[in-house]
C-alpha atoms as a PDB file:
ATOM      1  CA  UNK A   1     -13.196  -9.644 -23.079  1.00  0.00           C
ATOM      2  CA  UNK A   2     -13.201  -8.235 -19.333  1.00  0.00           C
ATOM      3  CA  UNK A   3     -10.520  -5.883 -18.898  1.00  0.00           C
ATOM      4  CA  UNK A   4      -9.153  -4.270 -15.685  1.00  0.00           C
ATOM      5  CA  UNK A   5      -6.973  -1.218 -15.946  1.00  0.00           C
ATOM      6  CA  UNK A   6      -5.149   0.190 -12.937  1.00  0.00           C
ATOM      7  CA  UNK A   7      -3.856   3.510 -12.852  1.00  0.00           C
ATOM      8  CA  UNK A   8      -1.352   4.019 -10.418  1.00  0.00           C
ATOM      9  CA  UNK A   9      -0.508   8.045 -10.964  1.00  0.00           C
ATOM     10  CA  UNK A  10      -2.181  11.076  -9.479  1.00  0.00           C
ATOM     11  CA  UNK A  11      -2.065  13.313 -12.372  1.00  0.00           C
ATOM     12  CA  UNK A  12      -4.599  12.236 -14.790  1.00  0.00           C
ATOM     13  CA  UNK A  13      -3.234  12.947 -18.343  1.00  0.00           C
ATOM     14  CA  UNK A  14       0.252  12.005 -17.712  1.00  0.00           C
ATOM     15  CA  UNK A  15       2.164   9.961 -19.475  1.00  0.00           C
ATOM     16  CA  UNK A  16       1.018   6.105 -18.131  1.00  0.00           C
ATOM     17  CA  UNK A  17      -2.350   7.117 -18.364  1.00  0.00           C
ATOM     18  CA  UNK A  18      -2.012   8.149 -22.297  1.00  0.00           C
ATOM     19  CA  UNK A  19      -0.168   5.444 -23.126  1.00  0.00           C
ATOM     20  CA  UNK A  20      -2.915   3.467 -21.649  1.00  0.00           C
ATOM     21  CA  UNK A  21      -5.359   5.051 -22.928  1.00  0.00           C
ATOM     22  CA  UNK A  22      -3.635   4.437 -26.549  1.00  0.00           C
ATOM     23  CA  UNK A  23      -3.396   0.880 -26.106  1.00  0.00           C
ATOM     24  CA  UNK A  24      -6.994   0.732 -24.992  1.00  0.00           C
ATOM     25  CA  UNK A  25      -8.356   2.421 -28.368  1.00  0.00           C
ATOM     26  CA  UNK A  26      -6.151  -0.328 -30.024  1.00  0.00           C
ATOM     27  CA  UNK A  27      -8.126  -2.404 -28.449  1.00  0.00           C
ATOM     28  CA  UNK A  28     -11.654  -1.465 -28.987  1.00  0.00           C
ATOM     29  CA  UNK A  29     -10.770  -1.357 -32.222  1.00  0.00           C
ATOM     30  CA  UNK A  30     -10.898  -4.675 -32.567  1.00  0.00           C
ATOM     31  CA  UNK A  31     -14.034  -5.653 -31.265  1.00  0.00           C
ATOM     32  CA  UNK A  32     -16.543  -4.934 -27.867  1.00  0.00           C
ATOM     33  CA  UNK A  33     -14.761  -4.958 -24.018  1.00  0.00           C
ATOM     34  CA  UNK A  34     -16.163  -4.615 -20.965  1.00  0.00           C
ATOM     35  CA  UNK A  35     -13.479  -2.433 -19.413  1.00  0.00           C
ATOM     36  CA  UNK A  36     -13.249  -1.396 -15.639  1.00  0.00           C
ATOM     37  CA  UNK A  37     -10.424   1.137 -15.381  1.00  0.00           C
ATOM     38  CA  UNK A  38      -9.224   2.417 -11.262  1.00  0.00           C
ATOM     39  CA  UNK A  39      -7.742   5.278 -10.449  1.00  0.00           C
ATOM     40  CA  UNK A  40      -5.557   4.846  -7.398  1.00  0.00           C
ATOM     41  CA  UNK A  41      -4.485   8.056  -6.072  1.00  0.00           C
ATOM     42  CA  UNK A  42      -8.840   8.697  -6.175  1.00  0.00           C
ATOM     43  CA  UNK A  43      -9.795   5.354  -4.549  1.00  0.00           C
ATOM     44  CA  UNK A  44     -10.205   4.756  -0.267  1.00  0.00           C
ATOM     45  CA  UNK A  45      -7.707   1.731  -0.066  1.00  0.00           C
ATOM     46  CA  UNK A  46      -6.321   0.819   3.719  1.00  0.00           C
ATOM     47  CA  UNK A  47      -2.888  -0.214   3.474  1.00  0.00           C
ATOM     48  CA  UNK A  48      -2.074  -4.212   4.304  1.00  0.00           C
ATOM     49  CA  UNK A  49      -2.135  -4.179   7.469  1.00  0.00           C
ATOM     50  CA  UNK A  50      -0.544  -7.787   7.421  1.00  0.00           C
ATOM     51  CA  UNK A  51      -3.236 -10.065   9.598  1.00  0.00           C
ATOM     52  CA  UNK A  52      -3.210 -12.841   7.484  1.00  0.00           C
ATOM     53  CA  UNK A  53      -6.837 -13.028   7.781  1.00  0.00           C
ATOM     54  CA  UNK A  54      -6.743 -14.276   3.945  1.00  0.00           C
ATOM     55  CA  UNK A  55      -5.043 -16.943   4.644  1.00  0.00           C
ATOM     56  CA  UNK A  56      -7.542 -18.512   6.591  1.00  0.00           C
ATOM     57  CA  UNK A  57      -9.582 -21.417   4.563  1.00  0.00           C
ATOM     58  CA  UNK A  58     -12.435 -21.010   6.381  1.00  0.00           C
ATOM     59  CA  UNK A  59     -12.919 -17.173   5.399  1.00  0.00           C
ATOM     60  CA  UNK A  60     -10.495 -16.418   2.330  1.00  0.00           C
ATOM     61  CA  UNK A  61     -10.663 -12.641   1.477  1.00  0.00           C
ATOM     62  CA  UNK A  62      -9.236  -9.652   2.913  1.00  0.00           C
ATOM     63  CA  UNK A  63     -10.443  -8.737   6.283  1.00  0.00           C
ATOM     64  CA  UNK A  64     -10.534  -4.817   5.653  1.00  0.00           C
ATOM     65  CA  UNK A  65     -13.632  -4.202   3.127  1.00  0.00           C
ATOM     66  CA  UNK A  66     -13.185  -0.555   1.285  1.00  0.00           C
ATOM     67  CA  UNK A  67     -12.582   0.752  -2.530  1.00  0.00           C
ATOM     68  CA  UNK A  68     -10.163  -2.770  -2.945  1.00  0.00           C
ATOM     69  CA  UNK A  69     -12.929  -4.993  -3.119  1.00  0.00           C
ATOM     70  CA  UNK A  70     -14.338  -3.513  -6.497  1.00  0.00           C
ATOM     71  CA  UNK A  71     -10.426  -4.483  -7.770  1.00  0.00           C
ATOM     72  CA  UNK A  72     -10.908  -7.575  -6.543  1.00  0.00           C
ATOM     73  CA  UNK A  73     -13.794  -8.764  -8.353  1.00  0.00           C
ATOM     74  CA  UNK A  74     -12.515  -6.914 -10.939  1.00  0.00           C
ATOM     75  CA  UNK A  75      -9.240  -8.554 -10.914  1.00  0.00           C
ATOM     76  CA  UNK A  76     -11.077 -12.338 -10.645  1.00  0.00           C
ATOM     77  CA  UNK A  77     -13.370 -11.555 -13.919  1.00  0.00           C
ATOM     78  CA  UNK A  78     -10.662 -10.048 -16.117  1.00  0.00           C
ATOM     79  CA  UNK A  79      -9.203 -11.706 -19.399  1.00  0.00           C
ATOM     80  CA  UNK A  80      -6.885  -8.819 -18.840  1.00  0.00           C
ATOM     81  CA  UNK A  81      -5.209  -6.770 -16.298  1.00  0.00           C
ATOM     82  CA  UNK A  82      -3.664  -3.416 -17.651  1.00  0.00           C
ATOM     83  CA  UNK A  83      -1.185  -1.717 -15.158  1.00  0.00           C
ATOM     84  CA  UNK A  84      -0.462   1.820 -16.046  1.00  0.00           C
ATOM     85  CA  UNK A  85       2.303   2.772 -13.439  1.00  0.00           C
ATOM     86  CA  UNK A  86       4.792   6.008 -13.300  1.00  0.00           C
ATOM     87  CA  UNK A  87       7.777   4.935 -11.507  1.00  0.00           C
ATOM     88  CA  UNK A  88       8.954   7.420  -8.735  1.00  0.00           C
ATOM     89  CA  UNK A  89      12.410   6.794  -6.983  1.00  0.00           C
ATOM     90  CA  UNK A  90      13.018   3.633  -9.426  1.00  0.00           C
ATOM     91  CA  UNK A  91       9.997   1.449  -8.119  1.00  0.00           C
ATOM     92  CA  UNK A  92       6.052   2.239  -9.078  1.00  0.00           C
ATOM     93  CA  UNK A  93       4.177   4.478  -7.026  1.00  0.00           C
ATOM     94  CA  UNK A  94       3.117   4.569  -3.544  1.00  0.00           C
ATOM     95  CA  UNK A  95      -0.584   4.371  -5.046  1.00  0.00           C
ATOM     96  CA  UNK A  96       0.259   1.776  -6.651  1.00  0.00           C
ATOM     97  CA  UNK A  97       1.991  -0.137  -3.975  1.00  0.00           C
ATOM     98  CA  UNK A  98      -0.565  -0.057  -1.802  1.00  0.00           C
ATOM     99  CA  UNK A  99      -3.107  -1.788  -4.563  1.00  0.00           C
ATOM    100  CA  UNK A 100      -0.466  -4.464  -5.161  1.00  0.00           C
ATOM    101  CA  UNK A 101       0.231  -5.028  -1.365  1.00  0.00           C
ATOM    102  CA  UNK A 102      -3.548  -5.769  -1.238  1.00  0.00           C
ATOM    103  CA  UNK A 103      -3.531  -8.452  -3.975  1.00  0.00           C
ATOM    104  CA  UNK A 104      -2.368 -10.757  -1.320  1.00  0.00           C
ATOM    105  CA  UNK A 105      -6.286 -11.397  -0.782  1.00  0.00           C
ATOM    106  CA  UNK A 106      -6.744 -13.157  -3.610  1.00  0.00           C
ATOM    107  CA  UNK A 107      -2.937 -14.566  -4.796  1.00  0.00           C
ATOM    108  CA  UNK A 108      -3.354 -17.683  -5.656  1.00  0.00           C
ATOM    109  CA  UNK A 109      -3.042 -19.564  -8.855  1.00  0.00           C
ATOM    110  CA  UNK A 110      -6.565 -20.263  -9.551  1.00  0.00           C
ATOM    111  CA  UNK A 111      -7.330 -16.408  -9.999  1.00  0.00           C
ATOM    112  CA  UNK A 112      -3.689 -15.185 -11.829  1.00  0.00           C
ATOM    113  CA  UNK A 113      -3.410 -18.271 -14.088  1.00  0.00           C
ATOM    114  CA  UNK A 114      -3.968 -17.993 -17.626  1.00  0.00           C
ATOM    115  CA  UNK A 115      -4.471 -13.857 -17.022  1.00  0.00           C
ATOM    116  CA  UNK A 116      -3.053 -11.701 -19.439  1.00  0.00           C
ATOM    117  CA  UNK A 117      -1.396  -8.573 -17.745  1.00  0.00           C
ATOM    118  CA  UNK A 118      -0.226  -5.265 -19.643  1.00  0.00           C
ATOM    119  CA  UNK A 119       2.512  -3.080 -17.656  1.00  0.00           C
ATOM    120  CA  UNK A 120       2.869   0.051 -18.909  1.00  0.00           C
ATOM    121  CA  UNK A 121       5.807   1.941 -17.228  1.00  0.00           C
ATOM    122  CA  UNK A 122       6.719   5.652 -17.801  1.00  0.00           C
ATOM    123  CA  UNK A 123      10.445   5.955 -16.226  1.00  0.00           C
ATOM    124  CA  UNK A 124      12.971   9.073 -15.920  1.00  0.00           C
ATOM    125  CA  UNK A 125      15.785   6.514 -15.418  1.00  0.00           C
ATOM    126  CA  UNK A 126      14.932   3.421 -14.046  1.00  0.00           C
ATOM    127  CA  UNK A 127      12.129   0.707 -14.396  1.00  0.00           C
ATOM    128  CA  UNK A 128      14.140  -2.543 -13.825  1.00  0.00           C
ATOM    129  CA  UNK A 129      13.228  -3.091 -10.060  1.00  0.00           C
ATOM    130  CA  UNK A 130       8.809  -3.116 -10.754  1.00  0.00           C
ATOM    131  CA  UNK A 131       9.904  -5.035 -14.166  1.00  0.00           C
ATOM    132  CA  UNK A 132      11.636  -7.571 -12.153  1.00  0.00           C
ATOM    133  CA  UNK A 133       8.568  -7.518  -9.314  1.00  0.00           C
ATOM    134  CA  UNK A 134       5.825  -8.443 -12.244  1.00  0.00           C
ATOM    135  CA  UNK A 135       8.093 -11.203 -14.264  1.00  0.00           C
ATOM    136  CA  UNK A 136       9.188 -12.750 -11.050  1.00  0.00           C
ATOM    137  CA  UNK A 137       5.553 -12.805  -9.045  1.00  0.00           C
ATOM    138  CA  UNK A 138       3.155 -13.185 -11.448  1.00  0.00           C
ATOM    139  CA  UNK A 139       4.644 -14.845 -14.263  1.00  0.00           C
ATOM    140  CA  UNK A 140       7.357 -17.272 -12.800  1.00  0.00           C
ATOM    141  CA  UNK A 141       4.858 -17.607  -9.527  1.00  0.00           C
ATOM    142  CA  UNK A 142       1.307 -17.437 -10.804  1.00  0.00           C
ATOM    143  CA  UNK A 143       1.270 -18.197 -14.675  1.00  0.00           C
ATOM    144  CA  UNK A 144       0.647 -14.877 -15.870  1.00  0.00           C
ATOM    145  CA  UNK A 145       1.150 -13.908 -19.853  1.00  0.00           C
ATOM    146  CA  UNK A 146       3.081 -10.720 -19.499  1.00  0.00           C
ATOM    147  CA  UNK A 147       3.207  -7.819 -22.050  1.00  0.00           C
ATOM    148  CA  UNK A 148       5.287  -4.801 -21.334  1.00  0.00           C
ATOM    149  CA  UNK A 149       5.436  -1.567 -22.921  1.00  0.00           C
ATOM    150  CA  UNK A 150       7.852   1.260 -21.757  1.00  0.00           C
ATOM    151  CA  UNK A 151       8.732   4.856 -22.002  1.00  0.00           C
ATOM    152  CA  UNK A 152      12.138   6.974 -20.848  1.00  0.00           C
ATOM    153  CA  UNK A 153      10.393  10.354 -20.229  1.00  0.00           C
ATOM    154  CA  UNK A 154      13.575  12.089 -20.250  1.00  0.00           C
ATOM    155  CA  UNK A 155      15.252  13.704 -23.082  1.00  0.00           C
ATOM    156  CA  UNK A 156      18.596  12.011 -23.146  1.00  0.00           C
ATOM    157  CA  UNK A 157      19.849  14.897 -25.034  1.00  0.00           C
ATOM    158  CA  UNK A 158      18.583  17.852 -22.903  1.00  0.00           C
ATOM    159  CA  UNK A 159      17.769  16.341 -19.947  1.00  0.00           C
ATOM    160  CA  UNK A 160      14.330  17.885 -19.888  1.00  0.00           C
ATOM    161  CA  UNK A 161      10.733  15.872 -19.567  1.00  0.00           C
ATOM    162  CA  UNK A 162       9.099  14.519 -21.541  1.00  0.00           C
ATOM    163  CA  UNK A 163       5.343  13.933 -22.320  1.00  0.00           C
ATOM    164  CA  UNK A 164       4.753  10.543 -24.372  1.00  0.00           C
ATOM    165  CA  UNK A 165       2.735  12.804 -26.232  1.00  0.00           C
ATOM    166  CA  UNK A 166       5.619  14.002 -28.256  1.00  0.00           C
ATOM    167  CA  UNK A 167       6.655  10.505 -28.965  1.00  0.00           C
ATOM    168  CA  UNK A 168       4.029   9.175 -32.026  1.00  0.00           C
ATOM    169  CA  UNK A 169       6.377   6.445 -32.592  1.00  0.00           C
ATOM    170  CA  UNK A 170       5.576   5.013 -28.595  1.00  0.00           C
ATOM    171  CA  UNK A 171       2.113   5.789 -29.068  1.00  0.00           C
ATOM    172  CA  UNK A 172       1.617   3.765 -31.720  1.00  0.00           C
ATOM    173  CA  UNK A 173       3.089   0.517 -29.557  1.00  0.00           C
ATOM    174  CA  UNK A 174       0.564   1.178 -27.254  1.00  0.00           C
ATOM    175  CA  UNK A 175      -2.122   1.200 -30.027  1.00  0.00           C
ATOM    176  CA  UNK A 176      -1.181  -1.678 -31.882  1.00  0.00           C
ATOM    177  CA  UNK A 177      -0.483  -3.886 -28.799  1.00  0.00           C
ATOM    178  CA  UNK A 178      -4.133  -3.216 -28.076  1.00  0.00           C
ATOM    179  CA  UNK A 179      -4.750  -4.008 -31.622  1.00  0.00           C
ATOM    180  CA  UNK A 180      -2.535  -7.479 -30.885  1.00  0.00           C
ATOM    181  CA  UNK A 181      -4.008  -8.504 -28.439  1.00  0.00           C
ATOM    182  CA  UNK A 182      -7.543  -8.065 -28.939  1.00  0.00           C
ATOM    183  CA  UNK A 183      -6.664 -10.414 -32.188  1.00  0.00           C
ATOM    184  CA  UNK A 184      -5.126 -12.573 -29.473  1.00  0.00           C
ATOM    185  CA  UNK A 185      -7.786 -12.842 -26.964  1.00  0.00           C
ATOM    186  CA  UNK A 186     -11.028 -12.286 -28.637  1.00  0.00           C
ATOM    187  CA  UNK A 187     -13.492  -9.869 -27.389  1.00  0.00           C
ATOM    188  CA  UNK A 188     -16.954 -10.722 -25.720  1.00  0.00           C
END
Protein backbone atom coordinates (compact mmCIF):
# COMPACT_ATOMS: atom_id res chain seq x y z
CA UNK A 1 0.00 0.00 0.00
CA UNK A 2 1.23 3.74 -0.73
CA UNK A 3 1.15 5.67 2.30
CA UNK A 4 1.57 9.46 2.81
CA UNK A 5 2.30 10.78 6.26
CA UNK A 6 2.25 14.49 7.02
CA UNK A 7 3.79 15.88 9.92
CA UNK A 8 2.59 19.07 10.80
CA UNK A 9 4.93 19.92 14.13
CA UNK A 10 8.36 21.46 14.33
CA UNK A 11 9.76 19.47 17.07
CA UNK A 12 10.56 16.13 15.80
CA UNK A 13 9.96 13.59 18.66
CA UNK A 14 6.93 15.13 20.03
CA UNK A 15 4.04 13.68 20.73
CA UNK A 16 2.08 13.50 16.97
CA UNK A 17 5.10 12.37 15.55
CA UNK A 18 5.41 9.21 18.11
CA UNK A 19 2.13 8.41 17.95
CA UNK A 20 2.64 8.27 14.29
CA UNK A 21 5.40 6.68 14.27
CA UNK A 22 3.58 3.86 16.55
CA UNK A 23 0.84 3.42 14.27
CA UNK A 24 3.24 3.13 11.38
CA UNK A 25 5.22 0.05 13.03
CA UNK A 26 1.62 -1.38 13.42
CA UNK A 27 1.54 -1.19 10.16
CA UNK A 28 4.60 -2.67 8.71
CA UNK A 29 3.90 -5.24 10.75
CA UNK A 30 1.55 -6.46 8.71
CA UNK A 31 3.04 -6.63 5.52
CA UNK A 32 5.46 -4.26 2.89
CA UNK A 33 4.44 -0.18 2.36
CA UNK A 34 5.81 2.17 0.36
CA UNK A 35 5.66 5.07 2.80
CA UNK A 36 6.46 8.82 1.97
CA UNK A 37 6.40 10.69 5.28
CA UNK A 38 6.74 15.15 5.09
CA UNK A 39 7.86 17.14 7.50
CA UNK A 40 6.22 20.54 7.32
CA UNK A 41 7.91 22.94 9.47
CA UNK A 42 11.34 21.49 7.11
CA UNK A 43 9.64 21.76 3.68
CA UNK A 44 9.71 25.32 1.20
CA UNK A 45 5.81 25.59 0.80
CA UNK A 46 4.41 29.24 -0.51
CA UNK A 47 1.30 29.95 1.15
CA UNK A 48 -2.13 29.95 -1.22
CA UNK A 49 -1.89 32.79 -2.60
CA UNK A 50 -5.61 32.37 -3.84
CA UNK A 51 -5.32 32.80 -7.95
CA UNK A 52 -7.48 30.18 -8.78
CA UNK A 53 -5.13 29.14 -11.36
CA UNK A 54 -6.31 25.39 -10.43
CA UNK A 55 -9.38 25.92 -11.33
CA UNK A 56 -8.72 26.40 -14.77
CA UNK A 57 -9.56 23.11 -17.04
CA UNK A 58 -7.22 23.86 -19.40
CA UNK A 59 -4.14 23.80 -16.86
CA UNK A 60 -5.41 22.07 -13.50
CA UNK A 61 -2.58 22.22 -10.85
CA UNK A 62 -1.29 24.79 -8.66
CA UNK A 63 0.38 27.64 -10.32
CA UNK A 64 3.27 28.06 -7.62
CA UNK A 65 5.69 24.86 -8.14
CA UNK A 66 7.95 24.30 -4.75
CA UNK A 67 8.29 21.41 -1.89
CA UNK A 68 4.04 20.97 -2.38
CA UNK A 69 4.30 19.27 -5.49
CA UNK A 70 6.15 16.12 -4.01
CA UNK A 71 2.71 16.09 -1.55
CA UNK A 72 0.85 16.23 -4.35
CA UNK A 73 1.85 13.28 -6.18
CA UNK A 74 2.19 11.88 -3.07
CA UNK A 75 -1.24 12.62 -2.01
CA UNK A 76 -2.74 11.24 -5.70
CA UNK A 77 -0.78 7.69 -5.27
CA UNK A 78 -1.64 7.05 -1.63
CA UNK A 79 -4.03 4.17 -0.32
CA UNK A 80 -3.47 6.23 2.75
CA UNK A 81 -2.98 9.64 4.03
CA UNK A 82 -1.65 9.83 7.73
CA UNK A 83 -1.97 13.38 9.33
CA UNK A 84 0.07 13.75 12.41
CA UNK A 85 -0.97 17.31 13.67
CA UNK A 86 -0.30 19.14 17.26
CA UNK A 87 -3.02 21.52 17.73
CA UNK A 88 -1.86 25.07 18.86
CA UNK A 89 -4.57 27.69 19.93
CA UNK A 90 -7.43 24.88 19.38
CA UNK A 91 -6.89 24.44 15.49
CA UNK A 92 -3.68 22.41 13.86
CA UNK A 93 -0.66 24.18 13.19
CA UNK A 94 0.32 26.97 11.06
CA UNK A 95 2.62 24.27 9.20
CA UNK A 96 0.06 22.45 8.80
CA UNK A 97 -2.37 24.97 7.55
CA UNK A 98 -0.45 26.05 5.02
CA UNK A 99 -0.13 22.23 3.48
CA UNK A 100 -3.92 21.92 3.74
CA UNK A 101 -4.60 25.44 2.20
CA UNK A 102 -2.56 24.04 -0.76
CA UNK A 103 -4.68 20.89 -1.27
CA UNK A 104 -7.01 23.09 -3.12
CA UNK A 105 -4.78 22.04 -6.28
CA UNK A 106 -5.90 18.88 -6.47
CA UNK A 107 -9.59 18.77 -4.40
CA UNK A 108 -11.63 17.05 -6.27
CA UNK A 109 -13.39 13.79 -5.87
CA UNK A 110 -11.54 11.75 -8.28
CA UNK A 111 -8.23 12.08 -6.14
CA UNK A 112 -9.91 12.02 -2.24
CA UNK A 113 -12.48 9.28 -3.04
CA UNK A 114 -12.09 5.97 -1.69
CA UNK A 115 -8.69 7.41 0.34
CA UNK A 116 -8.22 6.29 3.66
CA UNK A 117 -6.97 9.20 5.97
CA UNK A 118 -5.45 8.76 9.63
CA UNK A 119 -5.62 12.07 11.92
CA UNK A 120 -3.64 11.87 14.67
CA UNK A 121 -4.17 14.90 17.03
CA UNK A 122 -2.12 15.67 20.21
CA UNK A 123 -4.35 18.46 22.12
CA UNK A 124 -3.78 20.43 25.59
CA UNK A 125 -7.53 21.20 25.56
CA UNK A 126 -9.14 21.34 22.47
CA UNK A 127 -9.23 19.34 19.10
CA UNK A 128 -12.94 19.72 18.09
CA UNK A 129 -12.51 22.65 15.53
CA UNK A 130 -9.56 20.47 12.97
CA UNK A 131 -11.89 17.28 13.93
CA UNK A 132 -14.81 19.05 12.58
CA UNK A 133 -12.53 20.55 9.41
CA UNK A 134 -11.49 16.71 8.33
CA UNK A 135 -15.16 14.97 8.91
CA UNK A 136 -16.86 17.84 7.25
CA UNK A 137 -14.32 18.37 4.01
CA UNK A 138 -13.09 15.27 3.26
CA UNK A 139 -15.47 12.82 4.39
CA UNK A 140 -19.01 14.46 3.97
CA UNK A 141 -17.38 16.45 0.74
CA UNK A 142 -14.90 14.10 -0.89
CA UNK A 143 -15.64 10.41 0.27
CA UNK A 144 -12.86 9.97 2.49
CA UNK A 145 -12.71 6.81 5.14
CA UNK A 146 -11.68 8.63 8.25
CA UNK A 147 -9.79 7.13 11.26
CA UNK A 148 -8.96 9.28 14.20
CA UNK A 149 -6.79 8.74 17.03
CA UNK A 150 -6.31 11.36 19.87
CA UNK A 151 -4.30 12.38 22.82
CA UNK A 152 -5.01 15.16 25.85
CA UNK A 153 -1.32 15.98 26.60
CA UNK A 154 -2.22 17.52 29.75
CA UNK A 155 -2.34 15.97 33.07
CA UNK A 156 -5.86 16.64 34.18
CA UNK A 157 -4.70 16.13 37.63
CA UNK A 158 -1.57 18.37 37.76
CA UNK A 159 -1.96 20.36 35.01
CA UNK A 160 1.52 19.61 33.75
CA UNK A 161 2.51 18.12 30.02
CA UNK A 162 2.53 15.42 28.97
CA UNK A 163 4.62 13.26 26.51
CA UNK A 164 2.44 10.33 24.87
CA UNK A 165 5.36 8.53 25.81
CA UNK A 166 4.16 8.03 29.30
CA UNK A 167 0.86 6.84 28.05
CA UNK A 168 1.52 2.83 26.84
CA UNK A 169 -2.11 2.43 26.87
CA UNK A 170 -2.39 5.38 23.73
CA UNK A 171 0.51 3.95 22.19
CA UNK A 172 -0.77 0.86 21.74
CA UNK A 173 -4.03 2.48 19.70
CA UNK A 174 -1.70 3.85 17.50
CA UNK A 175 -0.01 0.42 16.98
CA UNK A 176 -2.85 -1.67 16.56
CA UNK A 177 -4.77 0.78 14.29
CA UNK A 178 -1.75 0.33 12.05
CA UNK A 179 -2.10 -3.29 12.68
CA UNK A 180 -6.11 -2.75 11.60
CA UNK A 181 -5.72 -1.32 8.94
CA UNK A 182 -3.02 -2.90 7.16
CA UNK A 183 -5.51 -6.12 7.64
CA UNK A 184 -7.98 -3.70 6.10
CA UNK A 185 -6.23 -2.44 3.13
CA UNK A 186 -3.71 -4.93 2.12
CA UNK A 187 -0.20 -4.04 1.53
CA UNK A 188 1.63 -3.97 -1.96
Amino acid sequence: MNVAVIHGSPRKAGSSDTLARWFLDGLNSRGVHRVTEFFANEMSVRPCQGCEACNDPAHPGCSIHDDMDAVYEAVRRANLVVWAIPMYWGYMTAQTKILVDRMEAIASRSVFRGKTFVVILTYRHHYESTLAFFKRVFVDYFGVNLHTLTFRSVDATSGQDIHVRTRPDVLESALNLGRSLAAELGSL
